[in-house]
N, C-alpha and C. Protein backbone atom coordinates (compact mmCIF):
# COMPACT_ATOMS: atom_id res chain seq x y z
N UNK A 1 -96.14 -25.85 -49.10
CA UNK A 1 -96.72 -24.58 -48.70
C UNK A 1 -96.44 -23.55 -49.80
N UNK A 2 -97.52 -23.06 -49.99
CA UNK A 2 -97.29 -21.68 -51.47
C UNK A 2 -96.65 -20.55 -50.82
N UNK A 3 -96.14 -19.84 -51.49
CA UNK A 3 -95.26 -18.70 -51.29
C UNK A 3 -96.08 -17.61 -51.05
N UNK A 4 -97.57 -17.20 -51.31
CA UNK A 4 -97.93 -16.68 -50.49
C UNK A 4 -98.17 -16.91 -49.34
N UNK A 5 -98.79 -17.93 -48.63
CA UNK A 5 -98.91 -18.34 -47.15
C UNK A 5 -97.73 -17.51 -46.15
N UNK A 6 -96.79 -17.75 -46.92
CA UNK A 6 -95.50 -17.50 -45.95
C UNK A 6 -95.07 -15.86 -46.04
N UNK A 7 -95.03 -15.54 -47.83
CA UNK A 7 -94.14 -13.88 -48.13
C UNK A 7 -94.39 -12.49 -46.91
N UNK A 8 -95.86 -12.57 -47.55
CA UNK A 8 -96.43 -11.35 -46.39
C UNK A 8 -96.22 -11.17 -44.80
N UNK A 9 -96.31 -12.45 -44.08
CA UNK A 9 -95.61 -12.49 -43.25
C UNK A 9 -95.15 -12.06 -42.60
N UNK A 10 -94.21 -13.43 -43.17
CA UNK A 10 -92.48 -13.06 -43.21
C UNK A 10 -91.57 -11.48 -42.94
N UNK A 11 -92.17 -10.76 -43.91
CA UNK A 11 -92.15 -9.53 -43.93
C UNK A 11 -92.43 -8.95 -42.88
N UNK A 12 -93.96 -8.76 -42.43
CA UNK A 12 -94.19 -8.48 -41.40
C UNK A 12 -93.21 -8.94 -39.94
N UNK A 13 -92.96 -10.17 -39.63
CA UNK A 13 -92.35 -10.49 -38.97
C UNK A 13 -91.07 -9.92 -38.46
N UNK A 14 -90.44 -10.29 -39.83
CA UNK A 14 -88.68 -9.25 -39.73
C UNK A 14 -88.55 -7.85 -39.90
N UNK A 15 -90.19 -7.10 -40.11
CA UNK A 15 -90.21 -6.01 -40.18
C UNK A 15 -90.33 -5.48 -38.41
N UNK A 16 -90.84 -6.12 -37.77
CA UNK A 16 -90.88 -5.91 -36.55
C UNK A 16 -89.57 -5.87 -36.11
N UNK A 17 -89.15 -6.86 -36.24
CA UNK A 17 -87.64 -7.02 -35.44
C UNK A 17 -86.92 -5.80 -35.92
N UNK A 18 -86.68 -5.93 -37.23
CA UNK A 18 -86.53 -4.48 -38.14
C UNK A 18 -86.36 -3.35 -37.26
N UNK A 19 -87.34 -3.40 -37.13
CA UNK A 19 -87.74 -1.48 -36.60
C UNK A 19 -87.65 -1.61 -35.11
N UNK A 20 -87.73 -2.44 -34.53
CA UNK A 20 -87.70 -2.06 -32.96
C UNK A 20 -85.82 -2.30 -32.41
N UNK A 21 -85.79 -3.36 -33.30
CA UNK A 21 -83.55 -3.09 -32.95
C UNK A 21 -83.40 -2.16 -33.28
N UNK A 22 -83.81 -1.94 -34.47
CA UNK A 22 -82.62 -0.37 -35.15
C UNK A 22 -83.32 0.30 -34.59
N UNK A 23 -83.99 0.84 -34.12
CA UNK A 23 -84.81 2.10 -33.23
C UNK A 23 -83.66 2.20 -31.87
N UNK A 24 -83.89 0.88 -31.07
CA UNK A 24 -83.02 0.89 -30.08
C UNK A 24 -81.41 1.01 -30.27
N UNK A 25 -80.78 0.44 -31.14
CA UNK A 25 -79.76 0.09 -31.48
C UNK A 25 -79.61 1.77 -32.16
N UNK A 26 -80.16 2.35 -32.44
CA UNK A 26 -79.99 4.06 -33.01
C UNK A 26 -79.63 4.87 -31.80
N UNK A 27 -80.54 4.15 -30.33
CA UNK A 27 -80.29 5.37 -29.29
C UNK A 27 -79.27 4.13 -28.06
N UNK A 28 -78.74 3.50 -28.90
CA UNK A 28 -77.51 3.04 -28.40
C UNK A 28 -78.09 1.66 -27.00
N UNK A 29 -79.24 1.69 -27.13
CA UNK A 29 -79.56 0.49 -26.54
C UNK A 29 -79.51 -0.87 -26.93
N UNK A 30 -78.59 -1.95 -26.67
CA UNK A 30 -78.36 -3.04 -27.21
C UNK A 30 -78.12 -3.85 -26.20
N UNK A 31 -79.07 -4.74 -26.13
CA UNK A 31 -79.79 -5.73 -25.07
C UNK A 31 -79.53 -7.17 -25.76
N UNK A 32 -78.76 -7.89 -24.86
CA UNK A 32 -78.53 -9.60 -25.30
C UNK A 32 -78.07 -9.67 -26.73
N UNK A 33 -78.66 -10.41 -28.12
CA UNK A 33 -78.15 -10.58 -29.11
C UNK A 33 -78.75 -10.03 -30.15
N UNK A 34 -79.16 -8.67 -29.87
CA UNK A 34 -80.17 -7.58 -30.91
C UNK A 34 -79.52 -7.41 -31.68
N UNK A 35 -78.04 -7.26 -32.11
CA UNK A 35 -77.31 -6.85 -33.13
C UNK A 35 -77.55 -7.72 -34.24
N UNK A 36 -76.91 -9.46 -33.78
CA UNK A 36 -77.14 -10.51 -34.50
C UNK A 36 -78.34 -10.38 -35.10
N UNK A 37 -79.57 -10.92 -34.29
CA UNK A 37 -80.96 -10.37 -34.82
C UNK A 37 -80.98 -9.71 -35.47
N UNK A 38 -80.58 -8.61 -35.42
CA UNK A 38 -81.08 -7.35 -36.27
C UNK A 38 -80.45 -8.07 -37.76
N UNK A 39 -79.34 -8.32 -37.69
CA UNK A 39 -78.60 -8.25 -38.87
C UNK A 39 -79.46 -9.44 -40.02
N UNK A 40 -79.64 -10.54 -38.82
CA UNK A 40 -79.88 -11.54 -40.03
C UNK A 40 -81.51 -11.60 -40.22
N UNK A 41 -82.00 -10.74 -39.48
CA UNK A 41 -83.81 -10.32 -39.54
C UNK A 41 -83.76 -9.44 -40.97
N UNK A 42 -82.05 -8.43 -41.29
CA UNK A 42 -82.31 -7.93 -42.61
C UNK A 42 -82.23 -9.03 -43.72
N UNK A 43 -81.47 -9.93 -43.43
CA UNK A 43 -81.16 -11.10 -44.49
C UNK A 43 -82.83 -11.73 -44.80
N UNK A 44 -83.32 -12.02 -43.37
CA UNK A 44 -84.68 -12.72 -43.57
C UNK A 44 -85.44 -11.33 -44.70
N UNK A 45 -85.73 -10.44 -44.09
CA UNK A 45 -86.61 -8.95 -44.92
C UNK A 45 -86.38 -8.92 -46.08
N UNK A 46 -85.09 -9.35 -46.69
CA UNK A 46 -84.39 -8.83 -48.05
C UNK A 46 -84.96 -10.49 -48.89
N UNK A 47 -84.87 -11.22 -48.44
CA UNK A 47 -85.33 -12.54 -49.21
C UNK A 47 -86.83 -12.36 -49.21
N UNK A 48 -87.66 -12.16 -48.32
CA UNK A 48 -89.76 -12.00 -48.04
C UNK A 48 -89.74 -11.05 -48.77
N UNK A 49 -89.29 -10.20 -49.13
CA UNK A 49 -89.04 -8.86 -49.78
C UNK A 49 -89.69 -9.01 -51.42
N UNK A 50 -88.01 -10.16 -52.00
CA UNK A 50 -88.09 -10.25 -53.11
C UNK A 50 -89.24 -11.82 -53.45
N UNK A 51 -89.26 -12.31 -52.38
CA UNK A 51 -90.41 -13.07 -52.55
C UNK A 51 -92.02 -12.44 -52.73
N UNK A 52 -92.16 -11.69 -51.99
CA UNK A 52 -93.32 -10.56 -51.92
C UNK A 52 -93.39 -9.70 -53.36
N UNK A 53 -92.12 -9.56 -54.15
CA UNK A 53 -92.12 -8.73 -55.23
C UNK A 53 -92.68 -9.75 -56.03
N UNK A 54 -92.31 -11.01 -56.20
CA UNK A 54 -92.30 -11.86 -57.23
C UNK A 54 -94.37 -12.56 -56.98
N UNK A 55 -94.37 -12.25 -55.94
CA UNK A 55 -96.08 -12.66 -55.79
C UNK A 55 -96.50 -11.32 -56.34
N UNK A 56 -96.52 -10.11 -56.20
CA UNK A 56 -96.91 -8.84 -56.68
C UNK A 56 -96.38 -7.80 -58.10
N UNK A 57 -96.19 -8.91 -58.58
CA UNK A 57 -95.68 -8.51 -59.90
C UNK A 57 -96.01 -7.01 -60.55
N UNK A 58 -97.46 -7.36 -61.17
CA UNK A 58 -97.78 -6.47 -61.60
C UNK A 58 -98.59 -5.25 -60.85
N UNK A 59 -98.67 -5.46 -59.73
CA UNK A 59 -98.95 -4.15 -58.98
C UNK A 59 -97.52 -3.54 -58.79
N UNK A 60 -96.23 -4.06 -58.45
CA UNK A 60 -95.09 -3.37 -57.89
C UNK A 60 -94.63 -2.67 -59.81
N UNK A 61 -95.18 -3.04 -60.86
CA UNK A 61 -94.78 -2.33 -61.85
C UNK A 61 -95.76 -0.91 -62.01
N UNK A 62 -96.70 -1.19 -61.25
CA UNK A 62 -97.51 0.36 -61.28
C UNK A 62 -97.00 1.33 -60.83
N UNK A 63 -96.30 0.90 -60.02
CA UNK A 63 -95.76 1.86 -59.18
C UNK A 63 -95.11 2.87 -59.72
N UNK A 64 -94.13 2.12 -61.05
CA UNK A 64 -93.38 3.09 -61.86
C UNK A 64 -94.03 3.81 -62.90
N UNK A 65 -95.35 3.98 -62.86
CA UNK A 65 -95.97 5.04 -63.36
C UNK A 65 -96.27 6.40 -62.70
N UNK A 66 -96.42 6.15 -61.09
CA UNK A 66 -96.71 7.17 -60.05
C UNK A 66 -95.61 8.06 -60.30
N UNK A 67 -95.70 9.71 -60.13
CA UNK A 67 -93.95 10.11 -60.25
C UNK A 67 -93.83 10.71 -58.48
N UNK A 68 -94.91 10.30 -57.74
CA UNK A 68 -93.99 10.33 -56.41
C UNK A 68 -93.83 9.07 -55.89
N UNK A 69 -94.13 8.18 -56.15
CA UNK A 69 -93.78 6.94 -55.87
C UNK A 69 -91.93 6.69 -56.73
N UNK A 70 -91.85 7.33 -57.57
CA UNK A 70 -90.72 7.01 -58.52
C UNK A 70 -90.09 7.84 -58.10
N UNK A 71 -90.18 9.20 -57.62
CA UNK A 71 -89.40 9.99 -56.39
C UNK A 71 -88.87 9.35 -55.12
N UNK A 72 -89.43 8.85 -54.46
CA UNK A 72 -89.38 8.03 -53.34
C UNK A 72 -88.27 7.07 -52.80
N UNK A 73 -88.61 6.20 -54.45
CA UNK A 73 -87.94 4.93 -54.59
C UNK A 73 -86.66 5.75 -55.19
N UNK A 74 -86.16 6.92 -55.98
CA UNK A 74 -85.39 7.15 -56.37
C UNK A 74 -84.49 7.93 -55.19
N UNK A 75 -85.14 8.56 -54.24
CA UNK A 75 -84.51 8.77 -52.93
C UNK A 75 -83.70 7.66 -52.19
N UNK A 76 -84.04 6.72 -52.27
CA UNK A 76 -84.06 5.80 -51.03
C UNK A 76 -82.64 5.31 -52.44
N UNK A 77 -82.95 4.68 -53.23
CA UNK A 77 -81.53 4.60 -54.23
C UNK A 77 -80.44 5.70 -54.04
N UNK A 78 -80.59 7.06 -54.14
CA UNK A 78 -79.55 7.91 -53.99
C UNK A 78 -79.11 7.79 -52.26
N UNK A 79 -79.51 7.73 -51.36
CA UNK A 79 -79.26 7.64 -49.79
C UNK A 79 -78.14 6.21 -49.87
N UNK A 80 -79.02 5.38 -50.30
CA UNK A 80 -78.30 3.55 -50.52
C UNK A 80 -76.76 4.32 -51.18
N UNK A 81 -76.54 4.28 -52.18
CA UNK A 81 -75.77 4.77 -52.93
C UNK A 81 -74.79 5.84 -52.05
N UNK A 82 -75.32 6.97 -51.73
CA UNK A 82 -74.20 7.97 -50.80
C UNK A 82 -73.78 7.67 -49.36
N UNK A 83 -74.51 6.06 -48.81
CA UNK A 83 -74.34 6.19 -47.66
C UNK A 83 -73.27 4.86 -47.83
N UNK A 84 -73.19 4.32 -49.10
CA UNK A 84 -71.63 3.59 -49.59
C UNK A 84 -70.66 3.97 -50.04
N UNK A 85 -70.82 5.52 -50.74
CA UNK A 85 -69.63 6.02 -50.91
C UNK A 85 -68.97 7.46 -50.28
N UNK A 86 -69.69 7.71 -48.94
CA UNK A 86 -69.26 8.61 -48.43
C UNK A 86 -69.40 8.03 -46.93
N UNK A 87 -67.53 8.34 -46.61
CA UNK A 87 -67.08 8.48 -45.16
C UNK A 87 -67.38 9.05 -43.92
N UNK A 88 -67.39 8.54 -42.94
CA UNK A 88 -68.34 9.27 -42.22
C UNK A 88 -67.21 9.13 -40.77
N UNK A 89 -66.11 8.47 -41.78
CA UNK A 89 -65.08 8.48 -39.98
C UNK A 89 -64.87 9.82 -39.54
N UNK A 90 -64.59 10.26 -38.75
CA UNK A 90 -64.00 11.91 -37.86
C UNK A 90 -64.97 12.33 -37.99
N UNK A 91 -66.26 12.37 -38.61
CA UNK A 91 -67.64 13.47 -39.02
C UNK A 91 -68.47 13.83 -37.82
N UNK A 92 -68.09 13.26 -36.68
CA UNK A 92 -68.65 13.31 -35.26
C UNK A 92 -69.65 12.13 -34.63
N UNK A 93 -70.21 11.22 -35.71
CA UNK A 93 -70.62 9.60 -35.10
C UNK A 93 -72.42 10.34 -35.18
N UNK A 94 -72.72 9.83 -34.67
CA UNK A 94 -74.31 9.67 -34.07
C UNK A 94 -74.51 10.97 -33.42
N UNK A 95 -74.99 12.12 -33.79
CA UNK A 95 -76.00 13.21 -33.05
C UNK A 95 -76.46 13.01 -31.60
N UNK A 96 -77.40 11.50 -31.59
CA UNK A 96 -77.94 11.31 -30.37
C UNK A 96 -76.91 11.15 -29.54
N UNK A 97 -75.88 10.85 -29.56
CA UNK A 97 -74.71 10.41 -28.83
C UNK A 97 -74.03 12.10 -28.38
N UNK A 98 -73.60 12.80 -29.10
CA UNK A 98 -73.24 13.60 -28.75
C UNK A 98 -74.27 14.81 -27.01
N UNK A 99 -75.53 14.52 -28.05
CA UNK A 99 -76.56 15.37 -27.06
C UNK A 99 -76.59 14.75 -25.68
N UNK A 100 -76.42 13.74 -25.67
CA UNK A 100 -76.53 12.80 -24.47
C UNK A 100 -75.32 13.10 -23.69
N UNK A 101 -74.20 13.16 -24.03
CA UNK A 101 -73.18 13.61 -23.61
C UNK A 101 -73.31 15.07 -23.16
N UNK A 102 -73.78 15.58 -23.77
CA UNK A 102 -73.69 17.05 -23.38
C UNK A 102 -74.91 17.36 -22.27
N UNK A 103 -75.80 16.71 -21.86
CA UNK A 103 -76.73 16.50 -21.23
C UNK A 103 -76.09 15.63 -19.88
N UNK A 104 -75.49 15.19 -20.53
CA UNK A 104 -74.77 14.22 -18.64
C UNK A 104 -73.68 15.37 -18.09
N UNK A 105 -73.38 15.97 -19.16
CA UNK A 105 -72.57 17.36 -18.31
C UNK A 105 -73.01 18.84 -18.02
N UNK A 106 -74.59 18.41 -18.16
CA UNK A 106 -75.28 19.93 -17.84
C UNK A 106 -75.59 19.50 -16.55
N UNK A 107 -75.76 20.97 -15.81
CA UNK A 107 -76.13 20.99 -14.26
C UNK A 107 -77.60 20.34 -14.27
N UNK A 108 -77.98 20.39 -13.41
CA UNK A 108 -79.91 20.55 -13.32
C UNK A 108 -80.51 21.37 -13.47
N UNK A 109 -79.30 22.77 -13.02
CA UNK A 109 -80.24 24.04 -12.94
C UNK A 109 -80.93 24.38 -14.63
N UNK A 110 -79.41 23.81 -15.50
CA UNK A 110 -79.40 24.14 -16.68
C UNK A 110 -80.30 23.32 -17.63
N UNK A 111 -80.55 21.62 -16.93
CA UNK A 111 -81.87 21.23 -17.52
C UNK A 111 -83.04 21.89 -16.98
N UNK A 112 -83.15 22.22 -15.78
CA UNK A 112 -83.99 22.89 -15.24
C UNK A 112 -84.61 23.88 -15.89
N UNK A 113 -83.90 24.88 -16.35
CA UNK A 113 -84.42 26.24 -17.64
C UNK A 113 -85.30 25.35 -18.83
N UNK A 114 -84.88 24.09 -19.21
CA UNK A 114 -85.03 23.65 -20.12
C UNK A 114 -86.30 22.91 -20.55
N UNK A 115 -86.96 22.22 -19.33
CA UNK A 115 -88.00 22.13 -18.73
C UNK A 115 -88.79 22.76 -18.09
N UNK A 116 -88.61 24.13 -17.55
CA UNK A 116 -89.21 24.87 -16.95
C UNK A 116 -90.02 25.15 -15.97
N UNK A 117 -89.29 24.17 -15.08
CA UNK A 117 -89.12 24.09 -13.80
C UNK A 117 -88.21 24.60 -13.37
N UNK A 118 -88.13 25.17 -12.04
CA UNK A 118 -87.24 25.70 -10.97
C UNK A 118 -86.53 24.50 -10.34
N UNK A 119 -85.22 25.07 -10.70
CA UNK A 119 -83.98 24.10 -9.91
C UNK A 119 -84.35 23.26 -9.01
N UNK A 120 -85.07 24.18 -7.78
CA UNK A 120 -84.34 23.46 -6.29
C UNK A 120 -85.93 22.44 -6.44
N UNK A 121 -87.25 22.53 -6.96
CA UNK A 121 -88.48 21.80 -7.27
C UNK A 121 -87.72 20.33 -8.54
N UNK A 122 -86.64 20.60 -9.32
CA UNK A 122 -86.46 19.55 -9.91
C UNK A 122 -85.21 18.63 -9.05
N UNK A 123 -84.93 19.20 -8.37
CA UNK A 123 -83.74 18.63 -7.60
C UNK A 123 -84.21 17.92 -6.68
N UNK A 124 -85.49 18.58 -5.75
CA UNK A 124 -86.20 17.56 -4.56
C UNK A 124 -86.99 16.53 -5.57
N UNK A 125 -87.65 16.82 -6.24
CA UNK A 125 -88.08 15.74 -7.29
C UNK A 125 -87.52 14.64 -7.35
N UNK A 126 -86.06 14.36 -8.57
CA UNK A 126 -85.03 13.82 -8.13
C UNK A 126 -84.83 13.26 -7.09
N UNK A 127 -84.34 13.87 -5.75
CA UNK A 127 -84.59 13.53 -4.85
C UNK A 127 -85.18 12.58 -4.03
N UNK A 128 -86.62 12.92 -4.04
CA UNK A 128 -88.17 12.10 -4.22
C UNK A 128 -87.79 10.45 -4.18
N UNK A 129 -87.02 10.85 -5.91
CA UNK A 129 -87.25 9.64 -6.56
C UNK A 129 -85.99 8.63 -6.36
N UNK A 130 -85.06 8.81 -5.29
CA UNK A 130 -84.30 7.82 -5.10
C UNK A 130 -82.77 8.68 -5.41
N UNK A 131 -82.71 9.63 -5.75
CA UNK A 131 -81.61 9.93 -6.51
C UNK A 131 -80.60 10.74 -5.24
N UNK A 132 -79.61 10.91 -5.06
CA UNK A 132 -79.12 11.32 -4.48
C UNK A 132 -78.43 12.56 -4.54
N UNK A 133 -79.20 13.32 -4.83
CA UNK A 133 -79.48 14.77 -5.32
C UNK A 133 -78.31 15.88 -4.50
N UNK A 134 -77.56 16.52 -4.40
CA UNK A 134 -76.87 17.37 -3.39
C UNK A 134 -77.40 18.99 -3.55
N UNK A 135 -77.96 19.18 -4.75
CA UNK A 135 -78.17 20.57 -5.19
C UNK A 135 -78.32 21.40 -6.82
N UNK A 136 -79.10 22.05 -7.10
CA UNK A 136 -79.13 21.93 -8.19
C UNK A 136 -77.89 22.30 -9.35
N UNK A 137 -76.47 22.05 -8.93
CA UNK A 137 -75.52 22.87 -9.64
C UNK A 137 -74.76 21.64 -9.62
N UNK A 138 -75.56 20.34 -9.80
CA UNK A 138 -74.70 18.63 -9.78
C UNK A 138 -74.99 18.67 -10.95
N UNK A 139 -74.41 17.89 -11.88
CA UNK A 139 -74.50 17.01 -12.59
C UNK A 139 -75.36 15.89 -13.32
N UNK A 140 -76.07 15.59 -14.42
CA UNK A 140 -76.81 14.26 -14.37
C UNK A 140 -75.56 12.93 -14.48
N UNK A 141 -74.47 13.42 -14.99
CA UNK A 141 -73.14 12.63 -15.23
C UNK A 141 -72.74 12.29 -13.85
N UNK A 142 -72.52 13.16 -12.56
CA UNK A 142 -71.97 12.83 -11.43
C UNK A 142 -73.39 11.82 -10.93
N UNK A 143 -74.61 12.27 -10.74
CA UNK A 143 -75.97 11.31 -10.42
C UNK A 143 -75.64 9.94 -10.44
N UNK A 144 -75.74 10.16 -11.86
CA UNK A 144 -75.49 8.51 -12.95
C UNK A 144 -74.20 7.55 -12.45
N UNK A 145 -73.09 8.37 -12.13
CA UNK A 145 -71.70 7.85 -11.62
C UNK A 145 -71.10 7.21 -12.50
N UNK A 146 -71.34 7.14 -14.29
CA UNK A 146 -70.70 6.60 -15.34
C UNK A 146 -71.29 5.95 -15.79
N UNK A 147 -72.70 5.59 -15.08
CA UNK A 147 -73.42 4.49 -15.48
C UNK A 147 -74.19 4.99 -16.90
N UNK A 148 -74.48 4.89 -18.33
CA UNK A 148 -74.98 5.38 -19.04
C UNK A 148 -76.27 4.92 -19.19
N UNK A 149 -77.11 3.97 -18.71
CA UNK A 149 -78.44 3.56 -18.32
C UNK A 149 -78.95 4.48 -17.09
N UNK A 150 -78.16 4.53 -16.30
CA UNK A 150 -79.18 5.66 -15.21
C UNK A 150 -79.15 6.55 -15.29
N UNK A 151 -77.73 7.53 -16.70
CA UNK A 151 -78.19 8.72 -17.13
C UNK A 151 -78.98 8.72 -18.04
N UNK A 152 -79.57 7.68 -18.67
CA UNK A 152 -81.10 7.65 -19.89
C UNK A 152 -81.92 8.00 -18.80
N UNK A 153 -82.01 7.21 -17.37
CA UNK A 153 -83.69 6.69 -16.55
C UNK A 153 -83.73 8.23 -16.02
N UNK A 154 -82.16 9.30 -15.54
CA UNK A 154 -82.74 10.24 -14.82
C UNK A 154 -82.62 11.34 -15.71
N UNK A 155 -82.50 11.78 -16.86
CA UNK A 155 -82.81 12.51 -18.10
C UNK A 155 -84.56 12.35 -18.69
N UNK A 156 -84.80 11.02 -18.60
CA UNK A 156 -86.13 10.65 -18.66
C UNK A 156 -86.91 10.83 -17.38
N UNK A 157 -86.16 11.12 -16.47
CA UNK A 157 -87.16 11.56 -14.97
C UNK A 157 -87.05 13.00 -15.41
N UNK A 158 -86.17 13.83 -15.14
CA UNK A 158 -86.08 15.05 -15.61
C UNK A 158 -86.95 15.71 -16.94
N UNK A 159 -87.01 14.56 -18.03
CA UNK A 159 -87.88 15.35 -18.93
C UNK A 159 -89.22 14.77 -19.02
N UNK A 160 -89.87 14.29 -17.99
CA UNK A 160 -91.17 13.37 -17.91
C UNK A 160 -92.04 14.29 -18.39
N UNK A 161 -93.00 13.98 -18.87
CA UNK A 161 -94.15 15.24 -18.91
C UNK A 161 -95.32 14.91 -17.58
N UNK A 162 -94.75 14.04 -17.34
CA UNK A 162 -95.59 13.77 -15.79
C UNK A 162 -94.78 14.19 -14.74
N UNK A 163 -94.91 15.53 -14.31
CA UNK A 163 -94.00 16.14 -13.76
C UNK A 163 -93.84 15.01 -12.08
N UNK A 164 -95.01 14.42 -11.68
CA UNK A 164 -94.46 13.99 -10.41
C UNK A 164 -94.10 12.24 -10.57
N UNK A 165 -93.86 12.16 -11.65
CA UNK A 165 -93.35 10.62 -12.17
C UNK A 165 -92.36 10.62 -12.22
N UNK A 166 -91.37 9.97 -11.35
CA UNK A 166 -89.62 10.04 -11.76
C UNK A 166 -89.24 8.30 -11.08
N UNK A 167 -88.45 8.10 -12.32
CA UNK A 167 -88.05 6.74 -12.01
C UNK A 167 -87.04 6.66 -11.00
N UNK A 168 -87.03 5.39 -10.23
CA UNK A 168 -85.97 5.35 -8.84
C UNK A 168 -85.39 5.07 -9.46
N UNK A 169 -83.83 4.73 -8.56
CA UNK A 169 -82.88 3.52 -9.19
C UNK A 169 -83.43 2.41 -9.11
């Protein structure tokens, strides 16, 4: 089998896996053996990669004539580069992680402003939807009860843009 049949692919293939782990695996969702996957889907990407370079020779040298293409590629080198030599222990971790946290310890009333809806209309909502709602000055953290999946499903009921769509438990 020729090495094109397979390069493009290939690529494609582990580009999928690619982007839909680390997407999830970014907002802390990690389901069965996505990590593994992920990891050795980069091993697969990084080999189709340089196989794909070596079928595209002389188009991937055009490139270094473009000067935003040579911007680009020179970005993505400086990021590679600073994101090996700069520490990131104590720096506070993941953003999304923090907001989420701070969101399982806001009231309703206070997502409530936030969405712009009225409390006691997002609370029967809630409600509605299975949740065991006491008033709008609870918690999505007390709701959830520690569970960090049913504070994603009722944060995502709370910020639906389909205001009468709210997921049960």
């Amino acid at each position: 089998m020729s090495l094109r049949a397979w390069a493009t692919p290939l690529i494609i293939g582990s580009f999928l896996i690619m982007a839909v782990s680390g997407v999830a695996m970014f907002f802390h969702v990690e389901i069965g053996a996505m990590k593994g996957v992920h990891e050795w889907a980069g091993l697969v990407m990084a080999a189709a990669g340089v196989a794909h370079v070596v079928l595209n020779w002389r188009a991937f040298t055009l490139y270094f004539k473009r000067p935003i293409a040579n911007a680009i590629m020179a970005a993505g080198a400086v990021v590679l580069g600073l994101s090996a030599a700069i520490s990131v222990e104590g720096a506070g971790g993941n953003p999304v992680v923090a907001v989420m946290g701070a969101m399982g310890n806001a009231r309703l009333e206070q997502l409530a402003a936030l969405t712009g809806e009225e409390p006691g209309a997002l609370a029967a909502r809630l409600q509605a939807g299975g949740y065991a709602v006491t008033g709008p000055d609870e918690t999505v953290g007390a709701l959830a009860e520690g569970d960090r999946g049913k504070q994603g499903a009722i944060l995502s009921a709370i910020f639906s843009t389909q205001q009468g769509a709210v997921a049960t438990q």
